[in-house]
C-alpha atoms as a PDB file:
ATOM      1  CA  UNK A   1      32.667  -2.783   4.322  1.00  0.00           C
ATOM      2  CA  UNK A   2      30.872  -5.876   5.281  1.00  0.00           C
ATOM      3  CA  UNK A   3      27.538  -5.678   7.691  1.00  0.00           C
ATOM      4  CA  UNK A   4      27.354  -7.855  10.668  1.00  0.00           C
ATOM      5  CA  UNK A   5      25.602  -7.707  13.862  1.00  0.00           C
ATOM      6  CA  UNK A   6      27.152  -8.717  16.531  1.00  0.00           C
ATOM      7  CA  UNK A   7      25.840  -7.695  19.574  1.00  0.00           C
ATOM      8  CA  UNK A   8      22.595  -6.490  18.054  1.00  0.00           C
ATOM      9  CA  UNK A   9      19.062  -7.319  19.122  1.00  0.00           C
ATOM     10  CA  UNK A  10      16.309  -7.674  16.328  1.00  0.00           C
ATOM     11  CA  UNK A  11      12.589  -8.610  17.043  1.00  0.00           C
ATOM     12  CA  UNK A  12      10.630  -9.613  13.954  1.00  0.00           C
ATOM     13  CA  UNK A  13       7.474 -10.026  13.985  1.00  0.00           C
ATOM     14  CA  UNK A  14       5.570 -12.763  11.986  1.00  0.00           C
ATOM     15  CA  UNK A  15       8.766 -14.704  11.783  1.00  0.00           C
ATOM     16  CA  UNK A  16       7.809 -18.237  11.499  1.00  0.00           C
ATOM     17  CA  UNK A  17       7.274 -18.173   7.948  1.00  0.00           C
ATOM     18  CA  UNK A  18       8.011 -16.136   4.509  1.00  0.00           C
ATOM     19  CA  UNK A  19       9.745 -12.800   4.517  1.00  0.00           C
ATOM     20  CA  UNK A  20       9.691 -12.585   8.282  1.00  0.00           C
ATOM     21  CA  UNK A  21      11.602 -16.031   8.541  1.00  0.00           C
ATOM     22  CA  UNK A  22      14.333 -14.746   5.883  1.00  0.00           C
ATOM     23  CA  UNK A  23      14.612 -11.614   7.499  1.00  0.00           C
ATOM     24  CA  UNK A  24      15.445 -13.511  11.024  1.00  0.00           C
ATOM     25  CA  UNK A  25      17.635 -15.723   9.268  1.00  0.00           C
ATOM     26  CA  UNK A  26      19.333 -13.530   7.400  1.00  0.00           C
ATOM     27  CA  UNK A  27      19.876 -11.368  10.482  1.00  0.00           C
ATOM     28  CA  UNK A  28      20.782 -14.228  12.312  1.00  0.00           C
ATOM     29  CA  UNK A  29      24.028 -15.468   9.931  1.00  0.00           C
ATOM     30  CA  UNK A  30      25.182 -11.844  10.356  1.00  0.00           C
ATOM     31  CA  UNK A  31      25.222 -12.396  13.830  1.00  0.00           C
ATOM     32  CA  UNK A  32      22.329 -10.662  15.666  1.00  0.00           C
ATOM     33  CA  UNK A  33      20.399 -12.036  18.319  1.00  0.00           C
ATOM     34  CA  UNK A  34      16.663 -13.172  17.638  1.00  0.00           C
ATOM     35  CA  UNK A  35      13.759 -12.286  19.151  1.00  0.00           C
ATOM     36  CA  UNK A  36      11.699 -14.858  16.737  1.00  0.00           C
ATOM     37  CA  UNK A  37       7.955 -13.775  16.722  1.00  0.00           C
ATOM     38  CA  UNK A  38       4.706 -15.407  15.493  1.00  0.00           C
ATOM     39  CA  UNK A  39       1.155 -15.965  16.692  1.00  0.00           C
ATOM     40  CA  UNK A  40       1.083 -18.862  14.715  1.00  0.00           C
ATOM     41  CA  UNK A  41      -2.418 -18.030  12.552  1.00  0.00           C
ATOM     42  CA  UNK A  42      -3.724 -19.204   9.291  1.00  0.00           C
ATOM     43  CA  UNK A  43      -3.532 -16.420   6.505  1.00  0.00           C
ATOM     44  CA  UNK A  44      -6.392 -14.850   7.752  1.00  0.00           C
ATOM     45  CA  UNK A  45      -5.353 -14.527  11.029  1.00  0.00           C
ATOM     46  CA  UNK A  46      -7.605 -17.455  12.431  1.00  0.00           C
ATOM     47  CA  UNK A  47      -6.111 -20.419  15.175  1.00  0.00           C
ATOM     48  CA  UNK A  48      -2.724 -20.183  16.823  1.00  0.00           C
ATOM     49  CA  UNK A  49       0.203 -21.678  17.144  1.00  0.00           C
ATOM     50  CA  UNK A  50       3.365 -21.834  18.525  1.00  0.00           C
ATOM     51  CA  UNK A  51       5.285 -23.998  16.158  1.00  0.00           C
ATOM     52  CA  UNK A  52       6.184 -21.667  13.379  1.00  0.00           C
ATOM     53  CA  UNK A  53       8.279 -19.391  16.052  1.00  0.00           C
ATOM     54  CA  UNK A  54      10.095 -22.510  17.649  1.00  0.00           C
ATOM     55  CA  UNK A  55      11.316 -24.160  14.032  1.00  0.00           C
ATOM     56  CA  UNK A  56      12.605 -21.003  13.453  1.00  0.00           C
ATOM     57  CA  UNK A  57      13.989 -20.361  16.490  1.00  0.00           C
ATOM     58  CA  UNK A  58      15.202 -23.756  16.757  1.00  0.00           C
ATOM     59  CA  UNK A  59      16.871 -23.540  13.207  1.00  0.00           C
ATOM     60  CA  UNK A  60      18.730 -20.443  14.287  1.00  0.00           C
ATOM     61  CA  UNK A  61      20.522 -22.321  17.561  1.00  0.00           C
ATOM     62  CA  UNK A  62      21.158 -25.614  14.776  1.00  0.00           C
ATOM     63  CA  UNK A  63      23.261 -23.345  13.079  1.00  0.00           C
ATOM     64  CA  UNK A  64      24.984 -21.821  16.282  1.00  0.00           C
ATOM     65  CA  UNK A  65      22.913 -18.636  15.764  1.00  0.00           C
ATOM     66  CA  UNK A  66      21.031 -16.985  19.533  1.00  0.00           C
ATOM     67  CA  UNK A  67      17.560 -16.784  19.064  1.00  0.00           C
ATOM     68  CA  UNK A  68      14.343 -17.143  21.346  1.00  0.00           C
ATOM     69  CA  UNK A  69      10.518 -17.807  19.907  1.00  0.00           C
ATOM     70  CA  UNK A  70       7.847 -15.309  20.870  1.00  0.00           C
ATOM     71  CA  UNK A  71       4.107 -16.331  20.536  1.00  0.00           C
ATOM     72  CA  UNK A  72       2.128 -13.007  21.735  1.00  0.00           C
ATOM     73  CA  UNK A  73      -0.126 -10.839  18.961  1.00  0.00           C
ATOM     74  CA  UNK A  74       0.953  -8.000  17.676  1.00  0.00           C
ATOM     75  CA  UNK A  75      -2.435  -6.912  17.308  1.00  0.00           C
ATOM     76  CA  UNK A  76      -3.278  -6.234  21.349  1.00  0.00           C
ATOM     77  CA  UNK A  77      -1.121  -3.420  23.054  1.00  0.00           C
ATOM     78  CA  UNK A  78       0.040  -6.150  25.725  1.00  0.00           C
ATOM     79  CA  UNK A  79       0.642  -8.397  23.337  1.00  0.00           C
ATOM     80  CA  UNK A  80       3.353  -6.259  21.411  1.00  0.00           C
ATOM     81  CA  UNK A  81       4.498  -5.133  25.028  1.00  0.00           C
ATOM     82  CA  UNK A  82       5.021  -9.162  26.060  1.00  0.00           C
ATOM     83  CA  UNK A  83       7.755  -9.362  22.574  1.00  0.00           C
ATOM     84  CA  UNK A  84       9.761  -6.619  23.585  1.00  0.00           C
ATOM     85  CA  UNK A  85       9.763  -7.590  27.327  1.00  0.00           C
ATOM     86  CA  UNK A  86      11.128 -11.104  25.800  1.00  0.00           C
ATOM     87  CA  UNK A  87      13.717  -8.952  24.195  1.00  0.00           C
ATOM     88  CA  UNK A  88      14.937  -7.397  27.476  1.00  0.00           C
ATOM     89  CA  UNK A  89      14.240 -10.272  29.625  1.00  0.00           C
ATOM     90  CA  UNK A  90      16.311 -12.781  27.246  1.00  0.00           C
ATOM     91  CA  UNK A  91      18.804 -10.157  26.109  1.00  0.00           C
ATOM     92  CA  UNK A  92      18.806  -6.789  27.721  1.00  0.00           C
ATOM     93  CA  UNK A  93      17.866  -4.843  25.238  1.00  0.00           C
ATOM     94  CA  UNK A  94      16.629  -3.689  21.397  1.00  0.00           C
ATOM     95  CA  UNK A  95      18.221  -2.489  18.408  1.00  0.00           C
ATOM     96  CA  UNK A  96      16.295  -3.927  15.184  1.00  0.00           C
ATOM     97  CA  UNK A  97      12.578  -3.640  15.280  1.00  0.00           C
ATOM     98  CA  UNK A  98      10.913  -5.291  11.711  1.00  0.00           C
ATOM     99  CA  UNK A  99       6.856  -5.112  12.027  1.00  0.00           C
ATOM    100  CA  UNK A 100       6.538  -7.500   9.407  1.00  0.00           C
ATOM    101  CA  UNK A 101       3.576  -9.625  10.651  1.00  0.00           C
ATOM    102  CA  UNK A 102       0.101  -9.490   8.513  1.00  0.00           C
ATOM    103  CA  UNK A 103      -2.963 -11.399   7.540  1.00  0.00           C
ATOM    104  CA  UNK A 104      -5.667 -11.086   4.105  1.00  0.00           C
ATOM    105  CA  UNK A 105      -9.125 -10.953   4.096  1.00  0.00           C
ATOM    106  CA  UNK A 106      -9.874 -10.082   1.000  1.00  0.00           C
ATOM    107  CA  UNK A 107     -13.326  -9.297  -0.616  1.00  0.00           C
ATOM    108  CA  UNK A 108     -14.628  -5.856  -2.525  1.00  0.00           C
ATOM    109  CA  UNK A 109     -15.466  -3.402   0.094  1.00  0.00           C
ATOM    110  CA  UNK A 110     -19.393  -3.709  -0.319  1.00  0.00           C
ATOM    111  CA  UNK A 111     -19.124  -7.451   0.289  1.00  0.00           C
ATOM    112  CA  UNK A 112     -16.281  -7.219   3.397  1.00  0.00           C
ATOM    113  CA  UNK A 113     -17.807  -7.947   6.810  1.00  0.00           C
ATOM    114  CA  UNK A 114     -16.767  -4.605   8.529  1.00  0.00           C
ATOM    115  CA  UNK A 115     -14.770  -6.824  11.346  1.00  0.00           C
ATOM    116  CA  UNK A 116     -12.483  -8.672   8.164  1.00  0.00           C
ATOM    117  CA  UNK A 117     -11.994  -4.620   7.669  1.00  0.00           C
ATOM    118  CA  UNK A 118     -11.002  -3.885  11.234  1.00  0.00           C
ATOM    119  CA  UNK A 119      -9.054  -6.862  11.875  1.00  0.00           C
ATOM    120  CA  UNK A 120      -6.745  -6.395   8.929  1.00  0.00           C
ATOM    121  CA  UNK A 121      -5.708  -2.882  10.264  1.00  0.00           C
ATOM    122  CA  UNK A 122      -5.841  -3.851  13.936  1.00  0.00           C
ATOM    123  CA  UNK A 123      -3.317  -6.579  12.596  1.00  0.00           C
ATOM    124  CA  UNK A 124      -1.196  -4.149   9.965  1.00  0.00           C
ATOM    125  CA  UNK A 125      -1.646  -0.843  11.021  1.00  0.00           C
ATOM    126  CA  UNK A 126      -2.450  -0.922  14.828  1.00  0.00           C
ATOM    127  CA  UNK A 127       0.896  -4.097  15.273  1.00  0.00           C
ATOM    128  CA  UNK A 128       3.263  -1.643  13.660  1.00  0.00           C
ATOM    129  CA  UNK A 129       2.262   0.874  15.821  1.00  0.00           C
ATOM    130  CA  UNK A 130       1.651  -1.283  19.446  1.00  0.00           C
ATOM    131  CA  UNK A 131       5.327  -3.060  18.403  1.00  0.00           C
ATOM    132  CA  UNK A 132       6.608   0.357  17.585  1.00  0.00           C
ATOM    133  CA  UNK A 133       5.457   1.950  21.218  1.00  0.00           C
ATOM    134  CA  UNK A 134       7.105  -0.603  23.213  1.00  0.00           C
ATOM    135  CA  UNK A 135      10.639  -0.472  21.156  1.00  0.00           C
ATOM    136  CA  UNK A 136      10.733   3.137  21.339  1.00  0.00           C
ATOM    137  CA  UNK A 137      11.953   4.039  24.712  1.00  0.00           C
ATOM    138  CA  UNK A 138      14.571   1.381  24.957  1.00  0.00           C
ATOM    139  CA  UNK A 139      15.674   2.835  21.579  1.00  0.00           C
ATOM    140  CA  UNK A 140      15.657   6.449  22.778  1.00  0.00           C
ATOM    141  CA  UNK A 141      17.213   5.574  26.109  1.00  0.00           C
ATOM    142  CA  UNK A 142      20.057   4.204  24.547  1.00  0.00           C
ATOM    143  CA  UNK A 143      20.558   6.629  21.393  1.00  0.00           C
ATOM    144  CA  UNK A 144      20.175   4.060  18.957  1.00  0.00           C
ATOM    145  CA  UNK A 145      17.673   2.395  16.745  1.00  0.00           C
ATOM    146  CA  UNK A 146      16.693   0.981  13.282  1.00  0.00           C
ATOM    147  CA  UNK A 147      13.197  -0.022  12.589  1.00  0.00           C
ATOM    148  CA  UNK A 148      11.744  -1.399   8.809  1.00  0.00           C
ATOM    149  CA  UNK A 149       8.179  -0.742   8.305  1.00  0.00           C
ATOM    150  CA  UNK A 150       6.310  -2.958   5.253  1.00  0.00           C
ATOM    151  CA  UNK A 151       3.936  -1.454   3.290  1.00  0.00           C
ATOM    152  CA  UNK A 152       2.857  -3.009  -0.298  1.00  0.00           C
ATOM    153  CA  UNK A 153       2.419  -1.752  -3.666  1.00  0.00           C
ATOM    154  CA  UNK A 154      -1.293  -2.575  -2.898  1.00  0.00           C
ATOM    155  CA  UNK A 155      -1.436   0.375  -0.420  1.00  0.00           C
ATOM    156  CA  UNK A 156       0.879   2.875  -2.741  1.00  0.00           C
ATOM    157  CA  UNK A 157      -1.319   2.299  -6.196  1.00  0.00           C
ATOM    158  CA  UNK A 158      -4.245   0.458  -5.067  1.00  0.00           C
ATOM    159  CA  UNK A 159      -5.282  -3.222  -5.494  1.00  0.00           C
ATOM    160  CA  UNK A 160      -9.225  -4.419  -6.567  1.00  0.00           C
ATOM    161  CA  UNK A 161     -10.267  -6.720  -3.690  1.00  0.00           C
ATOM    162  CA  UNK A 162      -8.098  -5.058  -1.234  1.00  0.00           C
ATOM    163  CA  UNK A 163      -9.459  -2.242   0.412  1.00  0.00           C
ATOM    164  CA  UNK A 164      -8.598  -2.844   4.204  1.00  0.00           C
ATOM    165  CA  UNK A 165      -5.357  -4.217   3.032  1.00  0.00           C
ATOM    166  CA  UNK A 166      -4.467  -1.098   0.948  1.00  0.00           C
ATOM    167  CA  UNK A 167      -6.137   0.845   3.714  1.00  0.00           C
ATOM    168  CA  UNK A 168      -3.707  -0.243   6.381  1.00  0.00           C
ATOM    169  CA  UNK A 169      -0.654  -0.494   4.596  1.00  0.00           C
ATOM    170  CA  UNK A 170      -0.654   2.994   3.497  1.00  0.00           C
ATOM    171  CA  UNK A 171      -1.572   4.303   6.936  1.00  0.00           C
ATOM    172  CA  UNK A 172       1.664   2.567   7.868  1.00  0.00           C
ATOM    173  CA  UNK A 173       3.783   5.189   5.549  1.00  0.00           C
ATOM    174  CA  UNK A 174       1.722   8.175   6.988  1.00  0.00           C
ATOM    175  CA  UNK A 175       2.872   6.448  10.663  1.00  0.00           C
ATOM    176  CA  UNK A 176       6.688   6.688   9.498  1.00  0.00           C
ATOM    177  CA  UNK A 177       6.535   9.869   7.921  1.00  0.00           C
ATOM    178  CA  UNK A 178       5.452  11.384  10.948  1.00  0.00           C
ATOM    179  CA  UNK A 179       7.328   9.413  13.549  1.00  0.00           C
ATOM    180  CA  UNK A 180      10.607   9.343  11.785  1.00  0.00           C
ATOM    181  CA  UNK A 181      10.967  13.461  12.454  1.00  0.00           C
ATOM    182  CA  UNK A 182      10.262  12.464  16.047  1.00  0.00           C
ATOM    183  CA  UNK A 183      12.945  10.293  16.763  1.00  0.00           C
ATOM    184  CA  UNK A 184      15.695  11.276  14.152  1.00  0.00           C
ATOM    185  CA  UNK A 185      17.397  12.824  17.300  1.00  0.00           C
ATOM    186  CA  UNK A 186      17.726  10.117  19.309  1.00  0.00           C
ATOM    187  CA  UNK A 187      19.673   8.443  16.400  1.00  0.00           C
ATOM    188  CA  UNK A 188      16.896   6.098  15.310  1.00  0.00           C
ATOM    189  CA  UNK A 189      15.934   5.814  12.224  1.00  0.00           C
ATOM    190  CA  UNK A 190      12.806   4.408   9.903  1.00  0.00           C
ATOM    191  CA  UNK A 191      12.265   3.124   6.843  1.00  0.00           C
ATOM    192  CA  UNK A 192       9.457   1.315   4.828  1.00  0.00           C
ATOM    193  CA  UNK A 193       9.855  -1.864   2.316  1.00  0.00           C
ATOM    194  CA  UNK A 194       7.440  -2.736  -0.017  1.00  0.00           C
ATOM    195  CA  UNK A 195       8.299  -6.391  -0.945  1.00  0.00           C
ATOM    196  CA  UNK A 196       7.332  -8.098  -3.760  1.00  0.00           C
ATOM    197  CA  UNK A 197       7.172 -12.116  -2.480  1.00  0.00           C
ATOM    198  CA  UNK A 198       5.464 -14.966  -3.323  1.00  0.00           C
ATOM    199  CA  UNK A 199       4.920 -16.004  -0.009  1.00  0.00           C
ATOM    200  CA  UNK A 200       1.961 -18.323   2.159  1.00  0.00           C
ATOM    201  CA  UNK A 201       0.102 -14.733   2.048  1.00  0.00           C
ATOM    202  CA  UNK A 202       0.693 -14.294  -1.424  1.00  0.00           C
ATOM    203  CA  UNK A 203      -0.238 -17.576  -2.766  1.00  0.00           C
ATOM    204  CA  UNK A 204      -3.806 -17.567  -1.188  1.00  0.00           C
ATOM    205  CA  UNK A 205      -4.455 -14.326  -3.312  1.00  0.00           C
ATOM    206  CA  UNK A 206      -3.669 -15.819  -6.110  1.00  0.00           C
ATOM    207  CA  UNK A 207      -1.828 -12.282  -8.010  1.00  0.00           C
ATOM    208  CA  UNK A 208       1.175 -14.297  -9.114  1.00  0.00           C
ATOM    209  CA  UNK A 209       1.627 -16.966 -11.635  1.00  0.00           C
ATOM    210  CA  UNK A 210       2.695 -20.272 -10.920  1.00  0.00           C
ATOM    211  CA  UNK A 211       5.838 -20.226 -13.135  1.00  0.00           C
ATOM    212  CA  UNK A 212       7.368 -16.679 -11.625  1.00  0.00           C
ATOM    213  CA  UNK A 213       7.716 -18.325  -7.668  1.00  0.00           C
ATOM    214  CA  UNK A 214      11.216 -19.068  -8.086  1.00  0.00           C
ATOM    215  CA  UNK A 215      12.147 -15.565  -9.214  1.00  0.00           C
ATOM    216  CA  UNK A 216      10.032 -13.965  -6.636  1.00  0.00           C
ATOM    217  CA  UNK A 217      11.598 -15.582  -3.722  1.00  0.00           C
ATOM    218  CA  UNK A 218      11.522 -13.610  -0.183  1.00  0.00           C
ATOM    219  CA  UNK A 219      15.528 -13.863   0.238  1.00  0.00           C
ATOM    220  CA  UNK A 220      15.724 -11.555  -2.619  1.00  0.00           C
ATOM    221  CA  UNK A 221      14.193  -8.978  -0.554  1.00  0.00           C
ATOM    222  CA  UNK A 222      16.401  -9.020   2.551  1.00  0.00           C
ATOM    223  CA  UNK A 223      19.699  -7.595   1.411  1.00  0.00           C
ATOM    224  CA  UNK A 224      17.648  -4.345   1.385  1.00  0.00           C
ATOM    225  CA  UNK A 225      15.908  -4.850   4.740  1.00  0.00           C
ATOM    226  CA  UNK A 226      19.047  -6.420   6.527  1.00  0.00           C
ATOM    227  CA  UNK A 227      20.932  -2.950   5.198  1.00  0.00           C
ATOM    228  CA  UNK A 228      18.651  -0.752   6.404  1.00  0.00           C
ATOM    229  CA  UNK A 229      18.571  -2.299   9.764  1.00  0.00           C
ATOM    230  CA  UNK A 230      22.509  -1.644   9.492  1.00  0.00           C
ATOM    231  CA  UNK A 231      24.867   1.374  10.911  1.00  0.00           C
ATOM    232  CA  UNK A 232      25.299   1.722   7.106  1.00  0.00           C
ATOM    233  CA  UNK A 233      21.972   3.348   6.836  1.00  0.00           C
ATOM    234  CA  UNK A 234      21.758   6.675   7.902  1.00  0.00           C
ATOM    235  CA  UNK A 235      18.544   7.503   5.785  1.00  0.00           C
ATOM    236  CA  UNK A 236      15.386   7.771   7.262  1.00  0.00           C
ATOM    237  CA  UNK A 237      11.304   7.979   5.981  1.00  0.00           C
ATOM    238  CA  UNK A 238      12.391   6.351   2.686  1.00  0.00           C
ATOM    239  CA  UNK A 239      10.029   3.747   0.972  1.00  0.00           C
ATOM    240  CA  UNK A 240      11.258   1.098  -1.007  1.00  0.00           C
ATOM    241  CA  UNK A 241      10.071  -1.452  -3.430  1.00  0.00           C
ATOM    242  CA  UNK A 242      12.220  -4.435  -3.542  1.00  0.00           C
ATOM    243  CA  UNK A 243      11.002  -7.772  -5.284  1.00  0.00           C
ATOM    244  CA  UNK A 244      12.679 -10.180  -7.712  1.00  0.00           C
ATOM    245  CA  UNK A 245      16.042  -8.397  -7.375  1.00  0.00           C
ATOM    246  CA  UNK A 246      14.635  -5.116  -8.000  1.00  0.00           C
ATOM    247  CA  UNK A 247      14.707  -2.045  -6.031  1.00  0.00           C
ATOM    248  CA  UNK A 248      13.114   0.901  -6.474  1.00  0.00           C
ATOM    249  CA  UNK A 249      12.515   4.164  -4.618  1.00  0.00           C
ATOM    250  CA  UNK A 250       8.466   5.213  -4.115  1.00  0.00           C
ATOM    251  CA  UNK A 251       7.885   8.693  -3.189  1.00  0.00           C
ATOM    252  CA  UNK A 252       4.774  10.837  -2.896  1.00  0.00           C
ATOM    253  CA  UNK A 253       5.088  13.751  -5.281  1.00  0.00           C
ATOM    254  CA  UNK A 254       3.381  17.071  -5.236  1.00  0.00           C
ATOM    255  CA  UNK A 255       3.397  18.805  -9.171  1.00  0.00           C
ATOM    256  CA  UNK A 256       3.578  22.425  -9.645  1.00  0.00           C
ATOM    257  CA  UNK A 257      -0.202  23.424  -9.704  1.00  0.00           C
ATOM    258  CA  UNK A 258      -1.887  26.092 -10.719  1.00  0.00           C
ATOM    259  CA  UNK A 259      -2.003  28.998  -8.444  1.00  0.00           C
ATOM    260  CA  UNK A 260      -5.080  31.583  -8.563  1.00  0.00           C
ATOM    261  CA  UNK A 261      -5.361  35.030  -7.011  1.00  0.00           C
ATOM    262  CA  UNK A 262      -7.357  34.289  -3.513  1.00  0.00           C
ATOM    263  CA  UNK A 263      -9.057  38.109  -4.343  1.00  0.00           C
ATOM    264  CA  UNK A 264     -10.387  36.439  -7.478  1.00  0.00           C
ATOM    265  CA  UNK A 265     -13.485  34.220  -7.328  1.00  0.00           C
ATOM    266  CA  UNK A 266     -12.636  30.855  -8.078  1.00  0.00           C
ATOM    267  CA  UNK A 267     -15.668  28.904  -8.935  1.00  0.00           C
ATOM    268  CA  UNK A 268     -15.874  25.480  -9.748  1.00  0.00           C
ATOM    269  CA  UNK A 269     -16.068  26.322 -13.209  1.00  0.00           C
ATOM    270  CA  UNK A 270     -12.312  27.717 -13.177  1.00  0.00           C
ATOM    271  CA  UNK A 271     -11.337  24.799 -11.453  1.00  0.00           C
ATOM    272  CA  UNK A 272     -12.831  22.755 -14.805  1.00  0.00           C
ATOM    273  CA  UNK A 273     -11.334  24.584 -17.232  1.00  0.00           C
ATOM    274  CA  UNK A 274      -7.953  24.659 -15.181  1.00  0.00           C
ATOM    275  CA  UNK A 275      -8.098  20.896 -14.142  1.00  0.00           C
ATOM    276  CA  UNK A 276      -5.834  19.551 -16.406  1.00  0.00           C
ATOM    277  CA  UNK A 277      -3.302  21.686 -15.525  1.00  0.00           C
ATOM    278  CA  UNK A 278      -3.867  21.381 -12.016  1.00  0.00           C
ATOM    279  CA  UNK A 279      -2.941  17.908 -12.638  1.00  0.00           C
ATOM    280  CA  UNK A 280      -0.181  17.827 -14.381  1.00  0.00           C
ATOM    281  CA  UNK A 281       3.477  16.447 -12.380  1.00  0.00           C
ATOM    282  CA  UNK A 282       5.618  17.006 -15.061  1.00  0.00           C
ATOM    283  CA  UNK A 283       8.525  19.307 -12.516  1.00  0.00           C
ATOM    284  CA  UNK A 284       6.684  17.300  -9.296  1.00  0.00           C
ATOM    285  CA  UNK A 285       8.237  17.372  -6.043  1.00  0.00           C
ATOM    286  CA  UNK A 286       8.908  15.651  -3.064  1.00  0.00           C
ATOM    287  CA  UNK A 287       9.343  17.336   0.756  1.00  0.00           C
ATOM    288  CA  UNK A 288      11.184  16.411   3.721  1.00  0.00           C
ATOM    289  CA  UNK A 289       8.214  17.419   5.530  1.00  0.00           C
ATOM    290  CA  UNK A 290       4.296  18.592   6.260  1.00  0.00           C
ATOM    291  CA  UNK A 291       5.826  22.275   6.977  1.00  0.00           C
ATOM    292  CA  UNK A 292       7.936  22.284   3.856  1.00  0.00           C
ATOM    293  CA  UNK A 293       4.962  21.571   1.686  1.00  0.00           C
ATOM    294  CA  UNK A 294       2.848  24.048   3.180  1.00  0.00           C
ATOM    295  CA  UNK A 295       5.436  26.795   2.737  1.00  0.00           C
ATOM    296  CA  UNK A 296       5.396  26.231  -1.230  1.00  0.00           C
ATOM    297  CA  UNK A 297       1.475  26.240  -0.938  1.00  0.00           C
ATOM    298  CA  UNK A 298       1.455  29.902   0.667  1.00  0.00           C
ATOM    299  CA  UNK A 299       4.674  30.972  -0.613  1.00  0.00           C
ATOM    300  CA  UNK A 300       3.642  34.343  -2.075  1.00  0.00           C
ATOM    301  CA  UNK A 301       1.989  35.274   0.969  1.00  0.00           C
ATOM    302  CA  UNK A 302       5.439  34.530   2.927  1.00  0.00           C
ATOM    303  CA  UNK A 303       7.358  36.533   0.551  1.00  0.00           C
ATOM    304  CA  UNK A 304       4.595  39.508   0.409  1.00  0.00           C
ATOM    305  CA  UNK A 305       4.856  39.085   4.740  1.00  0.00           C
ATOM    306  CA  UNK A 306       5.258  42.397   6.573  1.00  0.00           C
END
């Protein structure tokens, strides 16, 4: 069955360049509609501009795609509010939300100004969620919705240099794994990517090696994210890593601990001799939910219920 969009709306943010510009592209040959955003910042988030959106945007229409540029910041409430109004105001509606956008400011944590801290997860973190807020109710209204979340590997295992990164990127999966039980109902459904890219982000930190570029190139990530924007995907809360032509699912496991009799006094001594069995995840699990893990935690006590 082949994916196309025809009549869709998609807004992705931080579209002028990198993943976000092959995800609009991509989206765009399939036949949605573009809502093309970018502030147009350096890296790390410094300047603006408004030509990144418009060769995009103007690339799109050169090809006989529909697409509009978008210049507001994700990272003020009416900012994000301003992208989604362009949505409605150029095409009535929105069915594809990508919070792609991002900047770097990297340094170790005791050397990071606490405002290169703050602005990465105003910029991460707090777009996803402003972007997210104004989607929603057109999404709800209308029964329908697929939004891709983008976390990195830096924020699932942890990357030196990187704590506000890592810090905001895995706040975005505790976002979706909370808001995706919310909205399940209304037929809209969420999902997280962690690409692996060498993009204009990527090459200022310097992780990958020259000679790997080529084989690391964003369009090998969007077959992934253009499906789970689909009516193909009927998944939701699952986190990806995609790179290189690699997929892979991430999950967050729980093992089988060690369970001691609350009567008992457990002193930190037990927990010593018992702590490398309390770590072990050989049988770990995953749950669908807070409420499902929390029933395993004080399942005797359920079972032993009057």
């Amino acid at each position: 069955m082949s994916i196309t969009f025809t009549g869709k709306v998609a807004v992705v943010t931080g579209a002028g360049h990198g993943l976000g510009k092959s995800y609009a592209l991509f989206l765009a040959s399939r036949g949605a509609r573009l809502v093309v955003n970018d502030f147009g910042g350096s890296e790390n988030g410094a300047g603006k501009s408004q030509e990144p959106a418009k060769r995009v945007a103007e690339f799109i229409r050169d090809k006989g795609g529909v697409a509009v540029p978008n210049f507001d910041s994700i990272a003020e409430p009416l900012g994000a509010q301003g992208i989604v109004d362009d949505a409605i105001k150029q095409f009535g509606t929105v069915d594809i939300l990508i919070n792609n956008a991002g900047i770097l400011r990297d340094k170790t944590f005791l050397n990071m100004p606490q405002e290169d801290f703050d602005e990465v997860l105003k910029v991460h973190l707090m777009g996803s969620v402003y972007v997210t807020r104004a989607a929603l109710p057109i999404m709800k209204a209308k029964a329908y919705g697929r939004i891709v979340m983008t976390t990195s590997i830096a924020g699932l295992f942890g990357n030196f240099g990187q704590t506000n990164y890592s810090t905001a990127k895995m706040g975005i999966v505790g976002f979706m794994n909370a808001l995706r039980l919310e909205v399940e109902k209304y037929n809209i459904f969420i999902n997280t990517v962690a690409p692996l890219a060498v993009t204009r982000l990527a090459k200022g930190s310097g992780i990958f090696p020259q000679e790997i570029g080529s084989l690391l190139r964003p369009g090998l990530v969007c077959p992934l994210v253009v499906y789970l924007c689909s009516d193909l995907c009927r998944t939701s809360g699952d986190i990806i890593c995609a790179g290189g032509g690699y997929f892979a699912r991430a999950q967050i496991l729980q093992g089988p601990g060690v369970r001691f009799d609350p009567k008992d006094e457990i002193t930190p001594e037990v927990i010593a001799e018992n702590y490398e069995s309390i770590m072990n995840m050989e049988g770990a699990i995953s749950f669908l939910d807070a409420r499902e893990s929390l029933q395993v935690a004080l399942r005797p006590f359920l079972e032993h219920a009057p």
